[in-house]
Structures are given as C-alpha cells and as structure tokens.
C-alpha atoms as a PDB file:
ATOM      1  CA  UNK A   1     -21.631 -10.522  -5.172  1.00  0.00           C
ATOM      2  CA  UNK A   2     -19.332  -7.369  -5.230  1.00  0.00           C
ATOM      3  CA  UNK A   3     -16.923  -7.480  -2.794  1.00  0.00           C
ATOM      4  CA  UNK A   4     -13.578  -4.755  -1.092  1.00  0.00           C
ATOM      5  CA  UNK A   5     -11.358  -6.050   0.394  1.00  0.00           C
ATOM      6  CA  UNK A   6      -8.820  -4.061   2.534  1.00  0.00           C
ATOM      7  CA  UNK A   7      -6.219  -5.246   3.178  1.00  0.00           C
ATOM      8  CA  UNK A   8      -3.426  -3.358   5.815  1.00  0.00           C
ATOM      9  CA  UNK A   9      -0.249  -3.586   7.380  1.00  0.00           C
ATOM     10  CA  UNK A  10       3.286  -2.504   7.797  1.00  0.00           C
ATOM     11  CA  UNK A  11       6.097  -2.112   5.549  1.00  0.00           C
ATOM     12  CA  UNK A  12       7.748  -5.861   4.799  1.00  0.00           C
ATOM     13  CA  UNK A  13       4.616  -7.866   5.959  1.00  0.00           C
ATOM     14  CA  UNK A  14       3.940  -8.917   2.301  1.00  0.00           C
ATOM     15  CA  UNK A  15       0.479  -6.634   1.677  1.00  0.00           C
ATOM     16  CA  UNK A  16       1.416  -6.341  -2.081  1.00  0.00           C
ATOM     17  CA  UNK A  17       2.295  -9.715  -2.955  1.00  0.00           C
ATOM     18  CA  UNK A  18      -0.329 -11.393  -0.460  1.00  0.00           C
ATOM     19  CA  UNK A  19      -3.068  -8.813  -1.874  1.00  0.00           C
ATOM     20  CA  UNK A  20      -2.288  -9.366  -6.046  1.00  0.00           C
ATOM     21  CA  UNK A  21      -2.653 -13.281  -4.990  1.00  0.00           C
ATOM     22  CA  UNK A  22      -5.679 -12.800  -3.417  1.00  0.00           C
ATOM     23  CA  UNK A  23      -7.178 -10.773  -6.113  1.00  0.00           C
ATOM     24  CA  UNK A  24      -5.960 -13.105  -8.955  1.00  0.00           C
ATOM     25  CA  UNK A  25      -7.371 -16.148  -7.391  1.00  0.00           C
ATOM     26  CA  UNK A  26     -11.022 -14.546  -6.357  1.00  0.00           C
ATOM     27  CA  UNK A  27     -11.037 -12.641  -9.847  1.00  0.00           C
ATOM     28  CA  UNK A  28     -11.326  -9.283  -8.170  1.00  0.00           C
ATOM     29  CA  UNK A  29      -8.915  -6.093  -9.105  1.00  0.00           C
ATOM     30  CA  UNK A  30      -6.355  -4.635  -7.048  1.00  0.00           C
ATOM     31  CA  UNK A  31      -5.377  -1.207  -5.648  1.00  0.00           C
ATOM     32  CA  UNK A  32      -1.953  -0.721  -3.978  1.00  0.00           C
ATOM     33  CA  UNK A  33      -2.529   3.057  -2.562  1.00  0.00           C
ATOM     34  CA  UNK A  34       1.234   3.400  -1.434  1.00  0.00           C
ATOM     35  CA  UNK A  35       2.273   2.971  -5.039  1.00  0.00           C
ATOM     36  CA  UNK A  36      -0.099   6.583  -5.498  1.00  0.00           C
ATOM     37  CA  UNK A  37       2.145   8.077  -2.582  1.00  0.00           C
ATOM     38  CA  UNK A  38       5.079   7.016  -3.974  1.00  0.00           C
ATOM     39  CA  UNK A  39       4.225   8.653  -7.219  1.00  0.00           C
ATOM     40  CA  UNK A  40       3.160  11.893  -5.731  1.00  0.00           C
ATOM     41  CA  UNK A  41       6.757  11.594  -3.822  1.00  0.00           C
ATOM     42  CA  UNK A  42       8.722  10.938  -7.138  1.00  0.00           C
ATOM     43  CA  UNK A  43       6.979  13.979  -8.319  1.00  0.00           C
ATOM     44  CA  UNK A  44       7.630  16.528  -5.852  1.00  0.00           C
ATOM     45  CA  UNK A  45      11.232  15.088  -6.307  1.00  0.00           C
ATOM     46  CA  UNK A  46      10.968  15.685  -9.668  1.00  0.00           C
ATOM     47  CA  UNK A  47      10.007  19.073  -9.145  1.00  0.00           C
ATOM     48  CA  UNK A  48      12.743  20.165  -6.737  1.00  0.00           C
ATOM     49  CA  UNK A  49      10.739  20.615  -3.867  1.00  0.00           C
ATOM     50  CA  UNK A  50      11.770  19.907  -0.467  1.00  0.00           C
ATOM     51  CA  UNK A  51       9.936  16.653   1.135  1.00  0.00           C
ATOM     52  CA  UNK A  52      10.417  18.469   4.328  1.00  0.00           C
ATOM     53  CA  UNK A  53       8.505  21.823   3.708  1.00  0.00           C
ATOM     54  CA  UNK A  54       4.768  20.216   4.173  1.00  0.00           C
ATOM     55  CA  UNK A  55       3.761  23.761   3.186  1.00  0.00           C
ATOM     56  CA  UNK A  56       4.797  23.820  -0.428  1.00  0.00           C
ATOM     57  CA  UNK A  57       3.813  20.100  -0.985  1.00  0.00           C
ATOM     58  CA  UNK A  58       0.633  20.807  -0.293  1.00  0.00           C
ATOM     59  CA  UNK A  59       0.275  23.800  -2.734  1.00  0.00           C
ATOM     60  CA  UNK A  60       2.068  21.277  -5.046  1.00  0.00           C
ATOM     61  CA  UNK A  61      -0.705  17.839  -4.342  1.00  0.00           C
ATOM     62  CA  UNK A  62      -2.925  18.955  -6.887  1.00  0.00           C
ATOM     63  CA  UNK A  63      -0.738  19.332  -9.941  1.00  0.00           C
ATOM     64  CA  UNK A  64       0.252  15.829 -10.827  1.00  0.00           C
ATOM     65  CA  UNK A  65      -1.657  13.499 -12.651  1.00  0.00           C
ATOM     66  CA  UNK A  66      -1.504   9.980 -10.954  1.00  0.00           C
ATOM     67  CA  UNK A  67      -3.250   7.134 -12.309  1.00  0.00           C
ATOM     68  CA  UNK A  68      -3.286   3.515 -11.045  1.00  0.00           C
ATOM     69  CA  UNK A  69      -4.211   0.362 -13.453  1.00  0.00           C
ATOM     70  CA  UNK A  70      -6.011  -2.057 -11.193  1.00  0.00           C
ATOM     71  CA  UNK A  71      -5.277  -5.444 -13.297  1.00  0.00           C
ATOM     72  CA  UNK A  72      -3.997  -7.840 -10.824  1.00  0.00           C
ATOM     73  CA  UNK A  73      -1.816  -9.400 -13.213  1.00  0.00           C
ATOM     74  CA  UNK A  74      -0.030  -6.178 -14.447  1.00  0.00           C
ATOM     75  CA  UNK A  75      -0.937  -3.222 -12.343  1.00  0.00           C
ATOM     76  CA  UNK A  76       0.364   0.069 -13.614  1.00  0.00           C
ATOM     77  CA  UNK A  77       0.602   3.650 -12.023  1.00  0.00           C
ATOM     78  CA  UNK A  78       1.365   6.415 -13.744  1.00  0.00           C
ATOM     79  CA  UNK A  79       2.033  10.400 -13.178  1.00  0.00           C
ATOM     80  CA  UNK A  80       1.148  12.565 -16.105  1.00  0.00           C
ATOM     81  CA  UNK A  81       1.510   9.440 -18.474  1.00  0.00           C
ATOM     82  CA  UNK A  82       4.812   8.319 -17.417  1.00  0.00           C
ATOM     83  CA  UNK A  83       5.216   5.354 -16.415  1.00  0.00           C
ATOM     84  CA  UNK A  84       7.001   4.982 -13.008  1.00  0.00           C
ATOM     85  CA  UNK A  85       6.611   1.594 -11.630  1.00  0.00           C
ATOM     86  CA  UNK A  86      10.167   0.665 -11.382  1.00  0.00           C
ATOM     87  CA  UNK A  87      11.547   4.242 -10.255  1.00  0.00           C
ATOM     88  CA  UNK A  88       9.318   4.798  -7.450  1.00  0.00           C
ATOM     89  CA  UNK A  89      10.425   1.539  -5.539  1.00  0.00           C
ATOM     90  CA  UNK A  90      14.169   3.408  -6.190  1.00  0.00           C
ATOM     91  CA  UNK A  91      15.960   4.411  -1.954  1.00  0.00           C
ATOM     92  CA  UNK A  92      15.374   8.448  -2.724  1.00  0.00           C
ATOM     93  CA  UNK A  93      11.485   7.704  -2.929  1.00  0.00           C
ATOM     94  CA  UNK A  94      11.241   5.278  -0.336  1.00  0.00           C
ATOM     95  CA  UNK A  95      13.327   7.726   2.374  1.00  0.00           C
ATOM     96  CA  UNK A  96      11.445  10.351   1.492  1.00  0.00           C
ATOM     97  CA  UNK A  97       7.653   8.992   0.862  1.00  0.00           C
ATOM     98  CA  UNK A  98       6.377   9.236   4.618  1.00  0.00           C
ATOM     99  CA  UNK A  99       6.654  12.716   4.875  1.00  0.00           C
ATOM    100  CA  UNK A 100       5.123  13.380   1.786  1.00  0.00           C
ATOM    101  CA  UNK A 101       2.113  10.813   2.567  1.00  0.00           C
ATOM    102  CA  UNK A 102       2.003  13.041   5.876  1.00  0.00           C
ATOM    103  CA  UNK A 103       0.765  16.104   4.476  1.00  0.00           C
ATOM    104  CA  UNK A 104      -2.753  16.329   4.655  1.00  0.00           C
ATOM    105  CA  UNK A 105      -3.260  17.728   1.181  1.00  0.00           C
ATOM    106  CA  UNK A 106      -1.745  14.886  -0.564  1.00  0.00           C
ATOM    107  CA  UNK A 107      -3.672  12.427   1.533  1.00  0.00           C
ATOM    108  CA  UNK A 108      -6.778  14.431   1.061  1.00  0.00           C
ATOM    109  CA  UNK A 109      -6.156  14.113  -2.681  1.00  0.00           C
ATOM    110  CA  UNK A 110      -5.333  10.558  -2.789  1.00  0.00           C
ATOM    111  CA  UNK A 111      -7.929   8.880  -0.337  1.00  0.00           C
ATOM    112  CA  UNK A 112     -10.458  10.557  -2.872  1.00  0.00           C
ATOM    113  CA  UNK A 113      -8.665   8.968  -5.965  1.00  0.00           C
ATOM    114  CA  UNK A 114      -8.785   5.824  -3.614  1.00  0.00           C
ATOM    115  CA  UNK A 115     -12.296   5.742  -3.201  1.00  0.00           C
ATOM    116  CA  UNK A 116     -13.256   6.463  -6.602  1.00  0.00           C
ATOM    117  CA  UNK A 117     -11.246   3.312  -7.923  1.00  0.00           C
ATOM    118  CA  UNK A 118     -12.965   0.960  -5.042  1.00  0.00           C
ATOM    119  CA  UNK A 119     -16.572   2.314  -6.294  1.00  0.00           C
ATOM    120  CA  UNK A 120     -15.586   1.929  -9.951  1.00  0.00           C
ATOM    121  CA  UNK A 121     -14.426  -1.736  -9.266  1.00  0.00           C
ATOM    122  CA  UNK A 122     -17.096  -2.412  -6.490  1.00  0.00           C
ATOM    123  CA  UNK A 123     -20.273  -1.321  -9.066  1.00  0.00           C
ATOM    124  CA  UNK A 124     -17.967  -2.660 -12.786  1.00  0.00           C
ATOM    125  CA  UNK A 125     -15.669  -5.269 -11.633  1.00  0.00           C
ATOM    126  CA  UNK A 126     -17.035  -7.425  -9.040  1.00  0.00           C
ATOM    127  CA  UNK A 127     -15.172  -5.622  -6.920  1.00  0.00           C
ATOM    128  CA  UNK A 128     -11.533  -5.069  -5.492  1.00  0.00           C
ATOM    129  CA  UNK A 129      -8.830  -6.014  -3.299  1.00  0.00           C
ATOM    130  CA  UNK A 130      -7.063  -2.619  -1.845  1.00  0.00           C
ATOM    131  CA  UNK A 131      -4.300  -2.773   0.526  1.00  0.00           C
ATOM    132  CA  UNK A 132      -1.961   0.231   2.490  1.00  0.00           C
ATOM    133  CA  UNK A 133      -1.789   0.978   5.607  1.00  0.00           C
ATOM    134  CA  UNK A 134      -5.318   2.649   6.779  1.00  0.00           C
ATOM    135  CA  UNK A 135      -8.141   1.200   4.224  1.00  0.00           C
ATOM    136  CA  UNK A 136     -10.443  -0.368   6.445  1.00  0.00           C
ATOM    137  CA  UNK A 137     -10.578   2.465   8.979  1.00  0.00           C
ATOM    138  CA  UNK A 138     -10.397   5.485   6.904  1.00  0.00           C
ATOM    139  CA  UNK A 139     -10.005   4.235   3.004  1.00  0.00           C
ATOM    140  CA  UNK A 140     -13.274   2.247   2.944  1.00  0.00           C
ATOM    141  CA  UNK A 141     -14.490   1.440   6.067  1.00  0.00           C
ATOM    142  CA  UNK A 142     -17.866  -0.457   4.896  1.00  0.00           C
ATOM    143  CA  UNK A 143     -14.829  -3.208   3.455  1.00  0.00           C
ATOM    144  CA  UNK A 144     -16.690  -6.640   3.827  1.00  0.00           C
ATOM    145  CA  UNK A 145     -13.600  -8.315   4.271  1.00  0.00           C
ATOM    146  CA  UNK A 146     -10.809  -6.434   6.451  1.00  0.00           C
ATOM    147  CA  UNK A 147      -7.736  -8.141   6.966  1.00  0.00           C
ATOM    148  CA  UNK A 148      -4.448  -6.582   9.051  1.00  0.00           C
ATOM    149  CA  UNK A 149      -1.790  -8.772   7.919  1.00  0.00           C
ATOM    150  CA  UNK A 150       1.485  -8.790  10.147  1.00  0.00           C
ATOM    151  CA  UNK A 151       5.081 -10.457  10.304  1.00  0.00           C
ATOM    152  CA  UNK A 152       7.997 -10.227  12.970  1.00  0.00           C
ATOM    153  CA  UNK A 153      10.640  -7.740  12.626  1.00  0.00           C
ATOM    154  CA  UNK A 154      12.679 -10.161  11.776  1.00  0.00           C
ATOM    155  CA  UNK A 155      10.544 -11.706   8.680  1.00  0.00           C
ATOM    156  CA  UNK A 156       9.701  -8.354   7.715  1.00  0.00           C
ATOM    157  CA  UNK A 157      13.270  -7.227   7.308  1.00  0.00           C
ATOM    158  CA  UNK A 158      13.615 -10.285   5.409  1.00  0.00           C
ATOM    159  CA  UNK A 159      10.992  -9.969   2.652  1.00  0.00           C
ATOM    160  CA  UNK A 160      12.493  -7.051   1.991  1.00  0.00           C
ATOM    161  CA  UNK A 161      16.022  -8.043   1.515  1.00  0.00           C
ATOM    162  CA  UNK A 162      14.614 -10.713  -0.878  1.00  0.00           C
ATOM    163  CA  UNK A 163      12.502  -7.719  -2.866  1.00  0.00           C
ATOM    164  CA  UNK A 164      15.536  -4.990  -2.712  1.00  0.00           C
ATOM    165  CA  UNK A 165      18.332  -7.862  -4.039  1.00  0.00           C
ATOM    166  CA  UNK A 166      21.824  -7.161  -4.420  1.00  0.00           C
ATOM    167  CA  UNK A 167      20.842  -3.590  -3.089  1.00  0.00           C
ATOM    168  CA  UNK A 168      19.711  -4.815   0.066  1.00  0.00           C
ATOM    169  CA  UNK A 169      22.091  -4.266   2.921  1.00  0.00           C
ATOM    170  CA  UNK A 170      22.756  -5.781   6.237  1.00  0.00           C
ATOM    171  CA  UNK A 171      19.487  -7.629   7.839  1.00  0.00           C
ATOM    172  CA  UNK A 172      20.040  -5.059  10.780  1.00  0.00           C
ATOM    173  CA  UNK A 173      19.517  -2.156   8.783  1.00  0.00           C
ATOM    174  CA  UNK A 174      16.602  -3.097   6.770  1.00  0.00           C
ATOM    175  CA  UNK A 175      14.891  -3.719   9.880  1.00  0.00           C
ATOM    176  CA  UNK A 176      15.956  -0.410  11.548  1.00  0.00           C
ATOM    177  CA  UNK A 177      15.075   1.085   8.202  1.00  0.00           C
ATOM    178  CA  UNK A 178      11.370  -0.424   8.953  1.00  0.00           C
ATOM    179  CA  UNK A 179      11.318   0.226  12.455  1.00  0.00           C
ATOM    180  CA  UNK A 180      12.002   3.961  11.103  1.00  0.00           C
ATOM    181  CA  UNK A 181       9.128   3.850   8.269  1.00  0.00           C
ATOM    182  CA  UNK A 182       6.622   2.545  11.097  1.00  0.00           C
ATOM    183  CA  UNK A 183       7.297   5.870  13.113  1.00  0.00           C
ATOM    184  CA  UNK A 184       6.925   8.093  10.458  1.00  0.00           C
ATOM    185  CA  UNK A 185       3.812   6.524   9.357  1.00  0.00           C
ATOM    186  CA  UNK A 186       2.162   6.235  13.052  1.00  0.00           C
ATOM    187  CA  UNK A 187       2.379   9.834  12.845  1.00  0.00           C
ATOM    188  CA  UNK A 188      -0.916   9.812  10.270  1.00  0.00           C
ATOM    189  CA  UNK A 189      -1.829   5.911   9.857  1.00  0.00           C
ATOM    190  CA  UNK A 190      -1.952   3.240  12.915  1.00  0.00           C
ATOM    191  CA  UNK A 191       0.490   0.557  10.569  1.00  0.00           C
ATOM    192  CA  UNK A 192       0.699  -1.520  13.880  1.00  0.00           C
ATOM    193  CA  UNK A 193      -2.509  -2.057  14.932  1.00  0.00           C
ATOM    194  CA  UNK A 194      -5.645  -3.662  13.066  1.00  0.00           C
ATOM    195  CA  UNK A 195      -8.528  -1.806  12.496  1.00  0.00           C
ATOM    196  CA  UNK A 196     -11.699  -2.444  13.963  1.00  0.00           C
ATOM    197  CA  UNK A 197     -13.292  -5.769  12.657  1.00  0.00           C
ATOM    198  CA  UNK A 198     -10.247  -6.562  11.372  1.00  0.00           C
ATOM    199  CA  UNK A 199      -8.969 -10.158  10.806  1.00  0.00           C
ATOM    200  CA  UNK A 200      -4.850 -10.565  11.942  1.00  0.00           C
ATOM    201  CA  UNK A 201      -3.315 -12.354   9.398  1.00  0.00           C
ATOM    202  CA  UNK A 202       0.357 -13.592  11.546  1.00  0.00           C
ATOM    203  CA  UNK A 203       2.375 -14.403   7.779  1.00  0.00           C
ATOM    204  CA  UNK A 204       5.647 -14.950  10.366  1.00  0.00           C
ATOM    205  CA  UNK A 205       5.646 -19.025   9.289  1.00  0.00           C
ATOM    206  CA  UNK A 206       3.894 -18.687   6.386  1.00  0.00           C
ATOM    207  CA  UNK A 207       5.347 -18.906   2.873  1.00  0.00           C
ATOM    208  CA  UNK A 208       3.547 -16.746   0.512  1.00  0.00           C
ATOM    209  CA  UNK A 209       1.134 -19.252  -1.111  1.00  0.00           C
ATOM    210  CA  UNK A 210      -0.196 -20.276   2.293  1.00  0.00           C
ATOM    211  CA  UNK A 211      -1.021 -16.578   3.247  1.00  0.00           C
ATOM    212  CA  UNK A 212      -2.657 -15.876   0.163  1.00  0.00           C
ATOM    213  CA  UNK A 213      -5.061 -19.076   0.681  1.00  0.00           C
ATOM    214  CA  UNK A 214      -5.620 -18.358   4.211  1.00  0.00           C
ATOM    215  CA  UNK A 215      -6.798 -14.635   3.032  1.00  0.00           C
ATOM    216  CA  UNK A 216      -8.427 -16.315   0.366  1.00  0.00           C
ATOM    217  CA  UNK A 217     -10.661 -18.665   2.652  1.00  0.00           C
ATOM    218  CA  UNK A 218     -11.288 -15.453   4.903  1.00  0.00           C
ATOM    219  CA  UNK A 219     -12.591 -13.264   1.931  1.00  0.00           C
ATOM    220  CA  UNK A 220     -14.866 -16.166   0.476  1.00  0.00           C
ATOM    221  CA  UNK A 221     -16.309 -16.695   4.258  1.00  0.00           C
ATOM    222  CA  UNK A 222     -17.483 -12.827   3.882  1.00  0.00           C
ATOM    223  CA  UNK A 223     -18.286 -12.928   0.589  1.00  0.00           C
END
C-alpha cells in the first residue's frame, strides 16, 4: 500500500538523516523540501538580490528551475541543471534561507513543486517519506504517517557541530544560531510544535539507528 510520510521538526533534530533511514529501510523515496528553499536562496544570491527585500524575491520565485531527485540513497537537487548539493549547506545560504522561505511567493511556488513530487511517488513509487518543517499541516495533510521529531537544545546544537565539522564553532553559538533559525521560521511554519495527529518522536537519547527504527515501527503500524 502507498504510503507519505511527513516527517517535521526543527533545525538540528536529525529530520534528514532520520527521514533517508526511514525511507531506505521501508523502500519508499524521499523529499527534503528545505533543500528546495535553500536552492531558491542560493539563487537569489546568485542573482544579487537582497534576501531582505521580500518584494523583489517574489517577482524573482518563478525564474529558477529547481529540481529535487527523490532516491533515498543519493538524493539530488538542482537549479537550472546545476548541481548544488554541497553549496547550499555553505553559512551565506543557511543565514539567509529563512527570509527567503518567508516570502509567500517562493513558498507558494515550492509547496506546489512539493505536492507534485508526493503524488508522483504516492501513485509510481509506493510512496514517499517528506520531511521540513510544516508537511503534515500544510505540505500534505492527508500524510498517513505524521511524525514531529524533536531533540533538546543541547542535542540539537550538537548534531550540528558533528554535520558542520571543523567549521563548526563554539556549542553556544550553534545553539543560539538555532534558537535564531526557530524564530525566523515561527514567523511562517510552527517548527516547535507537532501538527495535529502527529506522533513526537523525543531523539534526545537516541542514537540515530534507534530513531530511525522507532519511526520505522510507527510508519509500518500506519501502513
């Protein structure tokens, strides 16, 4: 039986790792829609425009073509061909990506690309693991499996460290780096609080293998 799953949750809580797992071990493919913000935020970079005039971003939303390869084991995204998996994770995107992702146009724009993958996946694929901050309440709300997975500060500042590497600061700042992301994105997602009908996933204790089987167990039960 087809099956989306949505999977949300703040910034260092482990979504994309936790969500490829899931979708590798159920056989399902998998969207990461902040990787599509991210590339329409490298973009307007790209383009000289100003992440902080909403205006001209959204006359801008409509110009690039993003494209996102849903293969669990080697998920690409794309804008107008290039490939910009590596450069989007880069500290210019990431400071400047809520803004962008708060302009109604691009999220207009994206949410649609969103929804088209999940139906592609859901009626070819046997369906789809997609995970961001707002799936299961305004992505795809008919998910059959929602899950809101969650950390500390604390563990969330640490994933991160251990993602960034030698370009990770001070634990401190990472976490008052994330503290700052979840403000800018309350402002047009809810990335503290689980949707309706949403499973919390707590991944504080857990090492990464054991959240991906608990989500695991919780997809198969709605399956």
């Amino acid at each position: 039986m087809a099956i989306v799953v949505a999977i949300d949750g703040p910034s260092g809580s482990g979504k994309s790792s936790v969500s490829r797992g899931v979708a590798r071990e159920l056989g399902l493919r998998y969207l990461d829609t902040g990787a599509q913000y991210r590339a329409m935020t490298w973009w307007i970079l790209q383009n000289g425009i100003d992440p902080a005039d909403p205006a001209a971003i959204a006359l801008a939303a409509a110009k690039p073509l993003i494209a996102s390869g849903t293969d669990p084991v080697a998920p690409s995204i794309t804008v107008d061909g290039t490939d910009v998996a590596e450069v989007i994770r880069g500290g210019e995107v990431t400071a400047a990506v809520s803004k962008v992702a708060s302009v109604q146009a691009v999220r207009d724009r994206l949410i649609a690309l969103q929804r088209e993958l999940i139906a592609h996946a859901s009626e070819h694929c046997g369906g789809i693991v997609a995970e961001g901050r707002d799936i299961a309440d305004v992505v795809y709300p008919a998910a059959e499996a929602k899950i809101y997975l969650t950390a500390s500060p604390a563990a969330r500042a640490a994933r991160r460290g251990a993602e960034l590497g030698q370009q990770a600061g001070p634990a401190e700042r990472t976490e008052a780096e994330l503290a700052r992301r979840d403000a800018e994105d309350a402002k047009t997602t809810r990335p503290l609080e689980a949707a309706p009908g949403a499973t919390v996933v707590d991944a504080t204790e857990l090492d990464l293998e054991q959240v991906i089987a608990k989500v695991a167990r919780l997809v198969s039960v709605a399956r």
